[in-house]
Protein backbone atom coordinates (compact mmCIF):
# COMPACT_ATOMS: atom_id res chain seq x y z
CA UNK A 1 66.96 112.33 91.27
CA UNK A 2 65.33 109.66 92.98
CA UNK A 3 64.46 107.88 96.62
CA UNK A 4 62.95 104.85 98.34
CA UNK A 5 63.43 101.68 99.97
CA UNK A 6 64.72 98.36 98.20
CA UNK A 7 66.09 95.04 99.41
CA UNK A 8 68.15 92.08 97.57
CA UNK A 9 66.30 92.22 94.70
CA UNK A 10 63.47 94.92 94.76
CA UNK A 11 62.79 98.43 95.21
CA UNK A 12 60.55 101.13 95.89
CA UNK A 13 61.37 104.76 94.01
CA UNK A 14 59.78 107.60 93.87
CA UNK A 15 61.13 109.87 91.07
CA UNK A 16 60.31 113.41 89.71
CA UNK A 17 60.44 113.71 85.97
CA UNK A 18 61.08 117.41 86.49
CA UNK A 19 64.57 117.19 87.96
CA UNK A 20 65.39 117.01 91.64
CA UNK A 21 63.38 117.31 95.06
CA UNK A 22 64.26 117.46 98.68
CA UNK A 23 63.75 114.28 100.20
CA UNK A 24 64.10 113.09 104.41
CA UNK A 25 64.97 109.79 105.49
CA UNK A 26 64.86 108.82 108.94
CA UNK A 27 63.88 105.81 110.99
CA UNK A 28 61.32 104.49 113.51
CA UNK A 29 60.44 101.74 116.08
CA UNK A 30 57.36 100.44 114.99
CA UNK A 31 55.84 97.03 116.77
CA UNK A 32 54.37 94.31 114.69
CA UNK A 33 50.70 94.05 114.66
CA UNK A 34 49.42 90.80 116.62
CA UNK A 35 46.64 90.02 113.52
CA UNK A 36 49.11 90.05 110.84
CA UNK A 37 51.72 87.75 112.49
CA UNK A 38 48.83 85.44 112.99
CA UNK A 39 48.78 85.94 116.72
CA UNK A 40 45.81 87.12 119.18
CA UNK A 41 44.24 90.60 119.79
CA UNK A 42 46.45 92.46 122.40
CA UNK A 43 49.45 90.13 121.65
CA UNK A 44 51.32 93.13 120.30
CA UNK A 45 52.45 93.98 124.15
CA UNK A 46 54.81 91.04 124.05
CA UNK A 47 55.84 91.73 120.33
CA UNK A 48 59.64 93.22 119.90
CA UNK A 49 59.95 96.57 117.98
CA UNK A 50 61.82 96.82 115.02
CA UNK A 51 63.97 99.39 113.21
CA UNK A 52 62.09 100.30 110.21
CA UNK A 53 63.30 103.07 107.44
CA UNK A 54 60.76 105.73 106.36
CA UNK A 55 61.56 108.10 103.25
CA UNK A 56 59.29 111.41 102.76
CA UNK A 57 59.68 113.01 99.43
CA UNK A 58 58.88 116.44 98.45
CA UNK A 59 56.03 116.20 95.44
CA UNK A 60 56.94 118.81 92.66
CA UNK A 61 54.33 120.70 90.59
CA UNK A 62 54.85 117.96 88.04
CA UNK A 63 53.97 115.15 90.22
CA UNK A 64 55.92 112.45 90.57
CA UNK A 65 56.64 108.58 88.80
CA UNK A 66 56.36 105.84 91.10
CA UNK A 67 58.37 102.55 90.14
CA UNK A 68 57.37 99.11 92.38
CA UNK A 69 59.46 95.91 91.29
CA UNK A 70 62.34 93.88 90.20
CA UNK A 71 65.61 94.91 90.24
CA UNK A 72 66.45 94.08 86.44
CA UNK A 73 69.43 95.67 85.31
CA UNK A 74 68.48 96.17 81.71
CA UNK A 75 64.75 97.44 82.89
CA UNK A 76 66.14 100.13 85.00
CA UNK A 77 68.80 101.26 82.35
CA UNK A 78 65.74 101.46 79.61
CA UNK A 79 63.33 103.73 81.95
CA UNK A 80 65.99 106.43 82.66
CA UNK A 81 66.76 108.52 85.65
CA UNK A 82 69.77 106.61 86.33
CA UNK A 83 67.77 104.14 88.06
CA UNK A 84 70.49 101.33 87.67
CA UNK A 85 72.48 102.58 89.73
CA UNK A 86 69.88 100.66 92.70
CA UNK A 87 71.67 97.52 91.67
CA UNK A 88 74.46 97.72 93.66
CA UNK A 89 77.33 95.88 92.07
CA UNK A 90 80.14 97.61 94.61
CA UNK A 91 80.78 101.13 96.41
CA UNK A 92 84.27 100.82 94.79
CA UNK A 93 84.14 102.18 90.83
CA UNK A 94 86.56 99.27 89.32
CA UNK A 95 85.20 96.73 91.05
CA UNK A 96 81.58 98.12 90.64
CA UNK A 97 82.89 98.42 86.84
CA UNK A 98 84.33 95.06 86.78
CA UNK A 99 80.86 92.94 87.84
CA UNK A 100 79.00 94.95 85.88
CA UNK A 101 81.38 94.12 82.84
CA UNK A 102 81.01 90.50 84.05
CA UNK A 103 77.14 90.75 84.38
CA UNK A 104 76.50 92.47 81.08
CA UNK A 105 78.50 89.73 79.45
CA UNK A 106 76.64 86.84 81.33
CA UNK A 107 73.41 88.26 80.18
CA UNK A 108 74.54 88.36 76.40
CA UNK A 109 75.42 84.62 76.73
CA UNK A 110 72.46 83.77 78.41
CA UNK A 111 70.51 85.67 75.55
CA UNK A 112 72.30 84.75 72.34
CA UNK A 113 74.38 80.95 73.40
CA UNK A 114 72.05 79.33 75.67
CA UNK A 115 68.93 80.25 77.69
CA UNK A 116 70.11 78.25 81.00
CA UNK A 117 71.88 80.91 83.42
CA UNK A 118 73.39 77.64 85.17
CA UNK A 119 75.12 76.95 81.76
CA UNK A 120 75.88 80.62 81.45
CA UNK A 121 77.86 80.80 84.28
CA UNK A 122 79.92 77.94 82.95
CA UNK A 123 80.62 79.21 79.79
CA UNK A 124 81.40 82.85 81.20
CA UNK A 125 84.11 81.31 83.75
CA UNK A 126 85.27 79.35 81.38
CA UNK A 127 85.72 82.39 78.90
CA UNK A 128 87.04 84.50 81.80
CA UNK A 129 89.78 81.78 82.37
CA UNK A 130 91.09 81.68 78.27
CA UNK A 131 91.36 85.80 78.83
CA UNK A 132 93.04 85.37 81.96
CA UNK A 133 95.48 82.47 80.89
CA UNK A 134 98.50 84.24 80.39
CA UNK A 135 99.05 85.54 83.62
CA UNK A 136 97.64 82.75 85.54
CA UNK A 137 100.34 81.02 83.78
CA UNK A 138 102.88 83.42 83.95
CA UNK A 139 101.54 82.91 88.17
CA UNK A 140 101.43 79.45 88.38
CA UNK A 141 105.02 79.09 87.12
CA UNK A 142 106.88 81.15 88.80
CA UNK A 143 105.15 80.16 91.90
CA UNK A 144 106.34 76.33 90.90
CA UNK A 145 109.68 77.25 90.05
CA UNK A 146 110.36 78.99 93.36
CA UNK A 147 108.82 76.04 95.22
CA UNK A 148 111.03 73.50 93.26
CA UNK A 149 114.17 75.73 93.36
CA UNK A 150 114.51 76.38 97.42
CA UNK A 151 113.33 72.98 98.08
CA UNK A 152 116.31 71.83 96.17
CA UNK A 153 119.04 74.30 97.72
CA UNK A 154 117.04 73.81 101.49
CA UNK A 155 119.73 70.97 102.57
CA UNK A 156 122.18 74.05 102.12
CA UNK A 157 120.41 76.44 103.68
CA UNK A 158 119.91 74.35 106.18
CA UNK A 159 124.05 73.90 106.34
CA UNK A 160 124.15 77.58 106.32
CA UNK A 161 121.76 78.38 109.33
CA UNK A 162 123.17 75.74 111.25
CA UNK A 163 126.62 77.17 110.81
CA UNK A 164 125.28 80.76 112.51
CA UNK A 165 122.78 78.77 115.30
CA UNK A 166 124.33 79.55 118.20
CA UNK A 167 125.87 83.34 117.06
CA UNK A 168 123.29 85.44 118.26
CA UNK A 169 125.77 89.11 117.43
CA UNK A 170 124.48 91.09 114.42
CA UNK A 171 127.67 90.71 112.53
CA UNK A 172 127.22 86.60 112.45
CA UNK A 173 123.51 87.96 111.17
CA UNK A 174 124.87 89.40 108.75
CA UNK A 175 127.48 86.99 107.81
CA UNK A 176 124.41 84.55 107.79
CA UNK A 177 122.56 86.41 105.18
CA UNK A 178 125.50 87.14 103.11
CA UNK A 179 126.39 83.82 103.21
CA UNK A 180 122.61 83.01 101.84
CA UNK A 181 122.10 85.82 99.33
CA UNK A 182 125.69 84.47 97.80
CA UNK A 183 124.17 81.14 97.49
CA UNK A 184 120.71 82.29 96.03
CA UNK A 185 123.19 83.86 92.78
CA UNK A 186 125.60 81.01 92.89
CA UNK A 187 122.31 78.62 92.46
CA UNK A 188 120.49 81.03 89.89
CA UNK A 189 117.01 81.70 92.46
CA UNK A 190 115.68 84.61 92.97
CA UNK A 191 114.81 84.75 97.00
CA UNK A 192 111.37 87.05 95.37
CA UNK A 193 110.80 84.43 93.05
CA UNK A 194 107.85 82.99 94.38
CA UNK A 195 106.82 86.71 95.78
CA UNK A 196 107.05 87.94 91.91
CA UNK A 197 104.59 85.04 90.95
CA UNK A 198 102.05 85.91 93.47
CA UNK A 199 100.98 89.60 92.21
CA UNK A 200 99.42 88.67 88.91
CA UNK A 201 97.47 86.17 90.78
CA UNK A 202 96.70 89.20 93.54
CA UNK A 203 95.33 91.38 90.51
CA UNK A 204 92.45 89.42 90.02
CA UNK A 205 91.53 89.49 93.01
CA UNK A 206 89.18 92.41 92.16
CA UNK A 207 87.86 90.00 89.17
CA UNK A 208 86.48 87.54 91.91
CA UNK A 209 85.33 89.72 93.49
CA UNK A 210 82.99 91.41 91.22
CA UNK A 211 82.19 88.03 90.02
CA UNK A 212 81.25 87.09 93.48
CA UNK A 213 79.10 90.68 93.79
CA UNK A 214 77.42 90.25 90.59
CA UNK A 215 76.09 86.68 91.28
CA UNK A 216 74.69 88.04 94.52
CA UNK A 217 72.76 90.97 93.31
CA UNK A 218 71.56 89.41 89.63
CA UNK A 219 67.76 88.93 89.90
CA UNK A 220 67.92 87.25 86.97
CA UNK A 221 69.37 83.91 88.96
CA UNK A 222 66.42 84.40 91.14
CA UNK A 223 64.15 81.51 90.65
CA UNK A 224 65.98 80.52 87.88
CA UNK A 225 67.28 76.78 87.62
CA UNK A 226 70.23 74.89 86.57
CA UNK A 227 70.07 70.93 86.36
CA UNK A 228 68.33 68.44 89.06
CA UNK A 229 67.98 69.24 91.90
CA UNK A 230 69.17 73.05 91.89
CA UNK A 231 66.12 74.68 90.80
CA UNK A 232 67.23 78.63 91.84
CA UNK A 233 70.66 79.79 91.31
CA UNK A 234 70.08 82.48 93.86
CA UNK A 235 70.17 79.90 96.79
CA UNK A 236 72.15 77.31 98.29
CA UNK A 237 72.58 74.24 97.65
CA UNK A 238 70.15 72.27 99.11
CA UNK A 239 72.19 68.53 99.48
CA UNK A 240 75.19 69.96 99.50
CA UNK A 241 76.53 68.65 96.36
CA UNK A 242 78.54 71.68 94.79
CA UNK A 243 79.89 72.79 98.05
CA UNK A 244 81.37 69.19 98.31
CA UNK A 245 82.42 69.58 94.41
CA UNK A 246 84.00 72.59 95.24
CA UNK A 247 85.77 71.63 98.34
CA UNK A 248 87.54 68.01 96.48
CA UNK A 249 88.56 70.04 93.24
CA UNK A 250 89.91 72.71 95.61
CA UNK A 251 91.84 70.01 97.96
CA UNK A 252 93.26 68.52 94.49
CA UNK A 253 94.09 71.57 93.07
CA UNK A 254 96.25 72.61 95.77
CA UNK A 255 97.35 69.12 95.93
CA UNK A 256 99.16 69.39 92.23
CA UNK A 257 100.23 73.03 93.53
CA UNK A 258 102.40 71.69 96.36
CA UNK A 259 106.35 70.81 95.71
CA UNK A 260 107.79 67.88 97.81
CA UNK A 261 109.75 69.43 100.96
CA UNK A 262 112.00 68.54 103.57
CA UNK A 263 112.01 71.44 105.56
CA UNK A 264 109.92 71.24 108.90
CA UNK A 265 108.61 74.06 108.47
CA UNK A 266 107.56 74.42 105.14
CA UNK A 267 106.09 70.89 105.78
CA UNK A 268 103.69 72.05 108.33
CA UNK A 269 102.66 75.18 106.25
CA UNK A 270 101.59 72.84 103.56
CA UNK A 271 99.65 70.96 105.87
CA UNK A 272 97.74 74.23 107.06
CA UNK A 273 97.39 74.88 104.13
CA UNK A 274 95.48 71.84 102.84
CA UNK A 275 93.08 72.91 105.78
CA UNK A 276 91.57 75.80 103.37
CA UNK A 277 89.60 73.78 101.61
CA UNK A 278 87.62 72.53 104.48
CA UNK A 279 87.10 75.50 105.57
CA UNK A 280 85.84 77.33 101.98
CA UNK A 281 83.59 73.99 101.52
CA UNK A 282 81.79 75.32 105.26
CA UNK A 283 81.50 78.69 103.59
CA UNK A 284 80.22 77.40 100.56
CA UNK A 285 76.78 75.65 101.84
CA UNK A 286 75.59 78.96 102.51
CA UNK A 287 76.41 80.84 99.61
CA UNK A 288 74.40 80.85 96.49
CA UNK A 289 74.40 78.07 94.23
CA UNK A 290 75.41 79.97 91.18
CA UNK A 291 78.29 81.36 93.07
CA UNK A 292 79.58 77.98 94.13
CA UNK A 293 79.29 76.42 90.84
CA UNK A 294 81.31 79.07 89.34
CA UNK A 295 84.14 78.05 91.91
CA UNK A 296 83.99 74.81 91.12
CA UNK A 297 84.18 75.33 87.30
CA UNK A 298 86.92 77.71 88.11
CA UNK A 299 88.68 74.94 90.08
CA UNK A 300 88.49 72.38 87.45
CA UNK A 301 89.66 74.73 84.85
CA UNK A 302 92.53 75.68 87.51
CA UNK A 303 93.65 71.70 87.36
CA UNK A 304 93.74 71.11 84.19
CA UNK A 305 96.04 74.40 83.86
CA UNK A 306 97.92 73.50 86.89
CA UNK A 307 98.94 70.08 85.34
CA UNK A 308 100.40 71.97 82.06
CA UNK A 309 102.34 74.23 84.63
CA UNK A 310 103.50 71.24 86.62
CA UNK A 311 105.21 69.33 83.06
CA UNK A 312 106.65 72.81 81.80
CA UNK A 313 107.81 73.56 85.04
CA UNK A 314 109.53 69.52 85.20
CA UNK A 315 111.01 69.92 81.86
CA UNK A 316 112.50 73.51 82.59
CA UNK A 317 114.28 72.14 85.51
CA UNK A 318 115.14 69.01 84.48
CA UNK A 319 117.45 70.58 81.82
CA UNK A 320 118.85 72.52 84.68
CA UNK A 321 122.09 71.83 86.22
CA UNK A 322 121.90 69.62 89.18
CA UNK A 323 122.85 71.12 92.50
């Protein structure tokens, strides 16, 4: 229905109004030409080849339409011929259906709240996080409780394992984990508590994703700025600022997350764990700026609902029976 060449944010397509023709792709060494790299006459022996793409179409008795430009969703929808489908959102159909959700609903707020697609991207996260509420704090909870809950029966646990340290025979095993399982009902946890919690939070995954996709391939943020010193959405961060941003809020966040432990072990998984954000704030400086300032709104929204989980989650178990 139709062929060409594009990159990031523009294409090439040849399309026949008729209905479909045969078309051949196929690729081809070709060496840059000295003059037009600004180098001397004969230069060209020294240049590298590269791999370019070549597309031959087959021209119908009705000719063919020739479209040269931007990548605008909304254009390519309007002129037909399925078009759209060159902004690639995903090869997988939710999570192509999910950023194009997301980017159809950016657009309207850009259109009809506020005409700054820095702003936009605010308001849409923060929207996306009042839809997604309930089961981030359905999440969150759990996740706290199951913290709180083996941190408090560890000191038995730890009475438990010690017991069965030096029986090494499957029936002390057994015994062992008995032993544990009878504890987990006597104490009222759920060993799958915290496991439980984690799956809502793994179903959006697919939401951040597209998110992540949609910011990438939106020509719209191209060019376009926010505040200051970000003047295009579409690339990064020039000082750094929102990668930084991002990286604190994240360090916080996970900061509130975290139960106090005495367990060794769990005490040096929280401390690998506080080496994420270090490592997502490296990421970050080379992503676009559009994409890191929706993590960052995302992460401030995140603390403010991880404090409300933190007091429910205090007053729940303070009413509980001490161990």
């Amino acid at each position: 229905t139709w062929a060409g060449l594009e990159d990031q944010y523009f294409a090439a397509l040849f399309v026949p109004p008729g209905g479909p023709t045969t078309v051949r792709t196929w690729s081809r060494e070709v060496t840059p030409c000295a003059e037009a790299e600004g180098g001397e006459t004969g230069a060209e022996q020294d240049a590298e080849p590269a791999v370019q793409a070549l597309v031959a179409v087959e021209v119908p008795a009705g000719g063919l339409k020739l479209f040269v430009g931007p990548k605008k969703y909304t254009m390519l929808v309007d002129e037909g011929h399925d078009l759209d489908r060159v902004v690639w959102f995903s090869s997988y159909p939710l999570l192509a259906w999910i950023a194009r959700g997301l980017f159809l609903a950016l657009v309207w707020i850009h259109g009809h709240i506020v005409p700054n697609w820095g702003v936009a991207i605010l308001l849409s996260t923060f929207a996306l996080r009042i839809v997604l509420f309930p089961i981030n704090q359905y999440s969150m909870v759990r996740m706290k409780r199951a913290q709180v809950e083996m941190s408090r029966v560890q000191p038995k646990m730890n009475g438990i394992k010690k017991k069965y340290a030096k029986k090494k025979d499957a029936e002390s095993r057994a015994k062992m984990n008995q032993e544990m399982m009878e504890l987990y009902r006597r104490e009222g946890i759920s060993p799958m508590g915290g496991v439980v919690g984690c799956l809502p939070m793994l179903a959006q995954v697919p939401i951040r994703i597209g998110f992540y996709n949609m910011l990438t391939v939106a020509i719209e943020l191209r060019g376009a700025p926010f505040v200051g010193w970000i003047q295009d959405l579409s690339q990064r961060d020039p000082y750094w600022v929102l990668p930084i941003l991002m990286g604190v809020t994240m360090f916080y966040q996970q900061r509130l997350a975290q139960s106090k432990v005495t367990d060794p072990v769990q005490k040096q998984q929280q401390k690998i764990m506080m080496f994420m954000p270090f490592f997502f704030t490296y990421l970050c400086v080379q992503m676009p700026s559009g994409m890191v300032l929706y993590w960052f709104a995302n992460n401030l929204l995140g603390i403010g609902q991880q404090v409300l989980v933190n007091r429910h989650t205090d007053k729940i178990l303070a009413a509980a029976p001490k161990a």
